[in-house]
PDB file of N, CA and C in Angstrom:
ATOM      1  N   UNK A   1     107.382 123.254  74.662  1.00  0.00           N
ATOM      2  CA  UNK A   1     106.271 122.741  75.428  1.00  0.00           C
ATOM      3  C   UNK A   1     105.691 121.558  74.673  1.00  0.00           C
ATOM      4  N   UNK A   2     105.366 120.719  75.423  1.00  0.00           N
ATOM      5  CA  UNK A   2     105.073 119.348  74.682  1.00  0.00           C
ATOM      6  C   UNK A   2     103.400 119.081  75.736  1.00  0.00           C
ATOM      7  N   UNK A   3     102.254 119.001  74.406  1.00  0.00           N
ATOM      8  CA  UNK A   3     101.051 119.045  74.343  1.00  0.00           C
ATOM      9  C   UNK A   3     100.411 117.284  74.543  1.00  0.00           C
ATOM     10  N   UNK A   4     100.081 116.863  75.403  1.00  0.00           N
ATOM     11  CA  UNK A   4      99.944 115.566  75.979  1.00  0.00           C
ATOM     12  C   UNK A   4      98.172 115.220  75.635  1.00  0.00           C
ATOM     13  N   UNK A   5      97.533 114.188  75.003  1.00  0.00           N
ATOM     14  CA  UNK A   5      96.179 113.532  75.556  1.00  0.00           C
ATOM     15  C   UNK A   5      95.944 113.270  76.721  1.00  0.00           C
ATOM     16  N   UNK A   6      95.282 113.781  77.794  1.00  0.00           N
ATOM     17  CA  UNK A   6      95.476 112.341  79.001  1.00  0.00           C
ATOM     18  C   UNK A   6      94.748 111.174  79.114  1.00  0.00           C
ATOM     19  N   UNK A   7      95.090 110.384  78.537  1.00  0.00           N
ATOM     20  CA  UNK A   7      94.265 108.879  78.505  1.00  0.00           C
ATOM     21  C   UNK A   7      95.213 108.285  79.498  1.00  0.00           C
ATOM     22  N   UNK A   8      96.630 108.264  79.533  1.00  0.00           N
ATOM     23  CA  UNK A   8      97.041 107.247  80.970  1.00  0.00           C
ATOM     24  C   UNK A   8      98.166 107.583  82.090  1.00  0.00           C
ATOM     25  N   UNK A   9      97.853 107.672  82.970  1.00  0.00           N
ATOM     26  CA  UNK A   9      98.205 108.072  83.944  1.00  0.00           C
ATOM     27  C   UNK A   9      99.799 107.496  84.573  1.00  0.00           C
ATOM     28  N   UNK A  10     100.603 107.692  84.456  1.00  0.00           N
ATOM     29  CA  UNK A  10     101.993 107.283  84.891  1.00  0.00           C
ATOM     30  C   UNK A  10     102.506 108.206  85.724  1.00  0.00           C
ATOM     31  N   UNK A  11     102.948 107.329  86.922  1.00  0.00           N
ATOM     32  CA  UNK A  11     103.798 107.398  88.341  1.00  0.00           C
ATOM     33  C   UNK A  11     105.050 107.602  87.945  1.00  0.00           C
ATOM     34  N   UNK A  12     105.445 109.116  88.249  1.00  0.00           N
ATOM     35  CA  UNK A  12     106.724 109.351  88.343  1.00  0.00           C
ATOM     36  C   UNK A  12     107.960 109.409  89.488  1.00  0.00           C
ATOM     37  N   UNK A  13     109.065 109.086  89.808  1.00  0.00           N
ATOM     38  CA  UNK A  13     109.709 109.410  91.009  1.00  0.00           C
ATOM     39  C   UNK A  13     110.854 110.242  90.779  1.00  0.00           C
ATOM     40  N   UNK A  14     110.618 111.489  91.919  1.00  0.00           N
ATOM     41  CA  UNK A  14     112.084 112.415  91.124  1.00  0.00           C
ATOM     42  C   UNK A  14     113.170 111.951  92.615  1.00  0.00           C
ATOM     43  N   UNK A  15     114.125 112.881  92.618  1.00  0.00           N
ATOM     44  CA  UNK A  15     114.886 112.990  93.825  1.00  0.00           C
ATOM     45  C   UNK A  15     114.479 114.450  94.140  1.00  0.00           C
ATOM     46  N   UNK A  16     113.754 115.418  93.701  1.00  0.00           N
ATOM     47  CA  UNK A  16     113.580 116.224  94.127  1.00  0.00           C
ATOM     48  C   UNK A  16     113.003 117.643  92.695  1.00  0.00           C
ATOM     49  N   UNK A  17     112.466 118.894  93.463  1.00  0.00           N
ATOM     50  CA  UNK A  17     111.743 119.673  92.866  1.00  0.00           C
ATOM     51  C   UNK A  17     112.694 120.766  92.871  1.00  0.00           C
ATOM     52  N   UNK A  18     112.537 121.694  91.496  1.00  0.00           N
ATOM     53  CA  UNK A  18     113.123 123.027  91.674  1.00  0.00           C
ATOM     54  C   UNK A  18     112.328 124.056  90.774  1.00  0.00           C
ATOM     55  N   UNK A  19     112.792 125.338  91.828  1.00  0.00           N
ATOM     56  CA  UNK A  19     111.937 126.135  90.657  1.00  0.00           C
ATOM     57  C   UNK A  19     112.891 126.605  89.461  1.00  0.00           C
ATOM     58  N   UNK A  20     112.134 126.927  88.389  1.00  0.00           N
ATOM     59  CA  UNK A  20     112.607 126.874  87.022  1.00  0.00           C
ATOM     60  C   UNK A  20     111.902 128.233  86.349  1.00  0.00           C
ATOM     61  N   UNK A  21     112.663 129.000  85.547  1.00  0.00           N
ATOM     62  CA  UNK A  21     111.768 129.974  84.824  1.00  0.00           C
ATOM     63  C   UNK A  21     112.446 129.397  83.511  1.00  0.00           C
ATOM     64  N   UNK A  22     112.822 128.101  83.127  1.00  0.00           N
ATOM     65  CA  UNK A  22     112.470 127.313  81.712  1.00  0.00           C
ATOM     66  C   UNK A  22     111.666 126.639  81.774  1.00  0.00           C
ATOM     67  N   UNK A  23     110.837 126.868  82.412  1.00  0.00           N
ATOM     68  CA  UNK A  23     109.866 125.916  82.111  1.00  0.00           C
ATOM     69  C   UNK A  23     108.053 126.483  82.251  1.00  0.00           C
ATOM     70  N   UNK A  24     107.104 126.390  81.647  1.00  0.00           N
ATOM     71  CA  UNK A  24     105.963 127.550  81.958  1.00  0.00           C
ATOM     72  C   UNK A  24     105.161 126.826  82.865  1.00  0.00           C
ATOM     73  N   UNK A  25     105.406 125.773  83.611  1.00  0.00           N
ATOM     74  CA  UNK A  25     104.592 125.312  85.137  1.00  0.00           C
ATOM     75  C   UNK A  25     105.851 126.093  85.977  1.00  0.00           C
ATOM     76  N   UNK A  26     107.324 126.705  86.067  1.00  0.00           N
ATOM     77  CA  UNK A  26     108.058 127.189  86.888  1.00  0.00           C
ATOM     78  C   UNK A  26     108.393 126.714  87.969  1.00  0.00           C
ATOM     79  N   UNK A  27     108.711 125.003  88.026  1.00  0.00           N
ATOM     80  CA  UNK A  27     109.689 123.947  88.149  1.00  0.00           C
ATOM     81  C   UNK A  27     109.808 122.927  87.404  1.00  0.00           C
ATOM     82  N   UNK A  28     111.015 122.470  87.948  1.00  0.00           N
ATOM     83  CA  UNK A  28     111.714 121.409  87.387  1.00  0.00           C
ATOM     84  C   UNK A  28     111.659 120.159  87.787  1.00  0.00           C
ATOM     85  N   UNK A  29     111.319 119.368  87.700  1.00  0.00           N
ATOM     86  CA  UNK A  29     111.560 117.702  88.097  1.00  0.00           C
ATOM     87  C   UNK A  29     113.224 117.546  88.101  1.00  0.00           C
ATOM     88  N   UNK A  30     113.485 117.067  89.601  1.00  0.00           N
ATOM     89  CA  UNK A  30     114.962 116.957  89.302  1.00  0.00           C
ATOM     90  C   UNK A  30     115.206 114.671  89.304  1.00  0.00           C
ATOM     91  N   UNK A  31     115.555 114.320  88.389  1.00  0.00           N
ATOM     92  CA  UNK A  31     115.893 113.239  88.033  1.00  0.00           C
ATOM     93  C   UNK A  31     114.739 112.438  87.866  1.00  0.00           C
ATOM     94  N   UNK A  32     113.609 112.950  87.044  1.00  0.00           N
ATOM     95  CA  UNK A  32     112.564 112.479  86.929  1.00  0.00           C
ATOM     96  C   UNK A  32     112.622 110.504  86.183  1.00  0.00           C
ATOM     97  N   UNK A  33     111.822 109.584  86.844  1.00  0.00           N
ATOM     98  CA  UNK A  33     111.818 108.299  86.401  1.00  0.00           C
ATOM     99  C   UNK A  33     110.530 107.720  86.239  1.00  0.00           C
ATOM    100  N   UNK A  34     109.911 106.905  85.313  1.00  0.00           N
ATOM    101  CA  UNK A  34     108.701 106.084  85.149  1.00  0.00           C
ATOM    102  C   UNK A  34     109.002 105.118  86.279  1.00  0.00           C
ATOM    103  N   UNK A  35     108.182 105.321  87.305  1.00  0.00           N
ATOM    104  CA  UNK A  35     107.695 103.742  88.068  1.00  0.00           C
ATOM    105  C   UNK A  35     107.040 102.794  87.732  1.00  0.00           C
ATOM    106  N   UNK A  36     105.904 103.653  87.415  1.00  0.00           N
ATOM    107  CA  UNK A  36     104.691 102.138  87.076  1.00  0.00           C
ATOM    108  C   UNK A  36     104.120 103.282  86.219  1.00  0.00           C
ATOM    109  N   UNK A  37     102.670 102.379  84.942  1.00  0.00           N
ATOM    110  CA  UNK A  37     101.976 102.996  84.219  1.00  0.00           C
ATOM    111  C   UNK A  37     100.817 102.406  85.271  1.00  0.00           C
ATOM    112  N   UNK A  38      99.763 103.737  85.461  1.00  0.00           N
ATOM    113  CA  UNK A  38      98.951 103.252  86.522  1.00  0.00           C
ATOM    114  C   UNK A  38      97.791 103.022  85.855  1.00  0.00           C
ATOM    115  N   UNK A  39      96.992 101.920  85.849  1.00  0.00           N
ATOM    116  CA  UNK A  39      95.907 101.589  84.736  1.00  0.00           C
ATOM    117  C   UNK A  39      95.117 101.723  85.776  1.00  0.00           C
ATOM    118  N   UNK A  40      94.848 101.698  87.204  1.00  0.00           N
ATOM    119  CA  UNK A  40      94.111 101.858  87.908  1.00  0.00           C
ATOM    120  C   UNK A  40      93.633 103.453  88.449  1.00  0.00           C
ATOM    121  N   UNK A  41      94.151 104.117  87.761  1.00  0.00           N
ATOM    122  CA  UNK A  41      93.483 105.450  87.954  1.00  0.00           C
ATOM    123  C   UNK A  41      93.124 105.749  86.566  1.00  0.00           C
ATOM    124  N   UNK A  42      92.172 107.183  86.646  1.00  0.00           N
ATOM    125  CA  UNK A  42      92.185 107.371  85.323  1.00  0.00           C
ATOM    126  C   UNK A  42      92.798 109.039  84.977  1.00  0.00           C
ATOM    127  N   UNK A  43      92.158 109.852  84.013  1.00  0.00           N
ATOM    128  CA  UNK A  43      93.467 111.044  83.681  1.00  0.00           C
ATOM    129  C   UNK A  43      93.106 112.149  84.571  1.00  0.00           C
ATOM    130  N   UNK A  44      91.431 111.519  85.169  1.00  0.00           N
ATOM    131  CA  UNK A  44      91.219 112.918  85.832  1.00  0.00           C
ATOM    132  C   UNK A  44      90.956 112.805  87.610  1.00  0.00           C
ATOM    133  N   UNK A  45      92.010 111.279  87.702  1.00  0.00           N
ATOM    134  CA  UNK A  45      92.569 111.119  89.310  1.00  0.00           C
ATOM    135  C   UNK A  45      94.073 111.677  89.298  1.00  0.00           C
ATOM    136  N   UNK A  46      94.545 112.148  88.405  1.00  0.00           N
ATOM    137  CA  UNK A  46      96.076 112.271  87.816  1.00  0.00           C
ATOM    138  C   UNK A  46      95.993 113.341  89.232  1.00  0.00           C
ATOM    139  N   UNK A  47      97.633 113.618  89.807  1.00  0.00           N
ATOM    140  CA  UNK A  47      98.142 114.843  90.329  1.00  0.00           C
ATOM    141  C   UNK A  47      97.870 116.179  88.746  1.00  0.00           C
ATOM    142  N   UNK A  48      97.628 117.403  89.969  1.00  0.00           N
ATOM    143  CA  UNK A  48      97.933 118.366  88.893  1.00  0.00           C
ATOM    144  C   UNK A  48      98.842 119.216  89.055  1.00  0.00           C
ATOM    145  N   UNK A  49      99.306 120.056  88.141  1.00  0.00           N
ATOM    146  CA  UNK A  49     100.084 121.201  88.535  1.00  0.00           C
ATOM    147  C   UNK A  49     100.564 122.215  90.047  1.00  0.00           C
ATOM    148  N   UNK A  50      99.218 122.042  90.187  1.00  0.00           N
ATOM    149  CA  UNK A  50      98.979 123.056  91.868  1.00  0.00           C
ATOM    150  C   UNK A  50      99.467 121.554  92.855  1.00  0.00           C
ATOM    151  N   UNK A  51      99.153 120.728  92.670  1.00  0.00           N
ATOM    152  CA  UNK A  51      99.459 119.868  93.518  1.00  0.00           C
ATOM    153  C   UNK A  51     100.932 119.790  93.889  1.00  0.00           C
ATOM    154  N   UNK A  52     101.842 119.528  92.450  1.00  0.00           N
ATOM    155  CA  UNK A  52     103.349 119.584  92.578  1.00  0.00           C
ATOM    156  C   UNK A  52     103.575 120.349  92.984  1.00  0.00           C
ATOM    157  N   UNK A  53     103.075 121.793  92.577  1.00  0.00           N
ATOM    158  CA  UNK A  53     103.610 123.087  93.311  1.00  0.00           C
ATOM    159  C   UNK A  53     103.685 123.182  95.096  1.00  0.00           C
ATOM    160  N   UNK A  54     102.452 122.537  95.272  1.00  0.00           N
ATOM    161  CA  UNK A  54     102.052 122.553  96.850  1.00  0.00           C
ATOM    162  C   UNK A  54     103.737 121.299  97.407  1.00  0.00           C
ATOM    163  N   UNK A  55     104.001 120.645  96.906  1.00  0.00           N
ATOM    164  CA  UNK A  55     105.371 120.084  97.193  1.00  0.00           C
ATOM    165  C   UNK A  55     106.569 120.842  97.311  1.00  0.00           C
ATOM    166  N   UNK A  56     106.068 121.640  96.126  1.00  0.00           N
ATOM    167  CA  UNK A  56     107.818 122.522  96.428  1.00  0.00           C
ATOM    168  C   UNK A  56     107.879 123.202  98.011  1.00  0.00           C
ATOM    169  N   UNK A  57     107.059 123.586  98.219  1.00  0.00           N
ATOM    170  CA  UNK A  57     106.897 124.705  99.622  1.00  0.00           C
ATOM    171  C   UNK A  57     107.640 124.270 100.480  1.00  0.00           C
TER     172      UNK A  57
END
């Protein structure tokens, strides 16, 4: 598990979501990529956890 600051907010694009029991959010980013670093939001406009999850469905 890798422990993050959130000071900046970066746009990711996958091809798609899976669930995962390696991982302790219990999916996976499938082909995860940096788009843009978004300086126009800040860490606590970020997507969260429940949000991605609400994608998998």
């Amino acid at each position: 598990m890798v422990h993050v600051r959130p000071e900046q907010v970066v746009e990711i694009a996958i091809d798609g979501l899976q669930r995962s029991t390696r991982y302790p959010g219990g999916l996976a980013l499938r082909f995860a990529r940096v788009v843009r670093y978004r300086d126009d939001k800040t860490a606590d406009e970020a997507d969260t956890l429940e949000t991605v999850r609400a994608l998998a469905i």
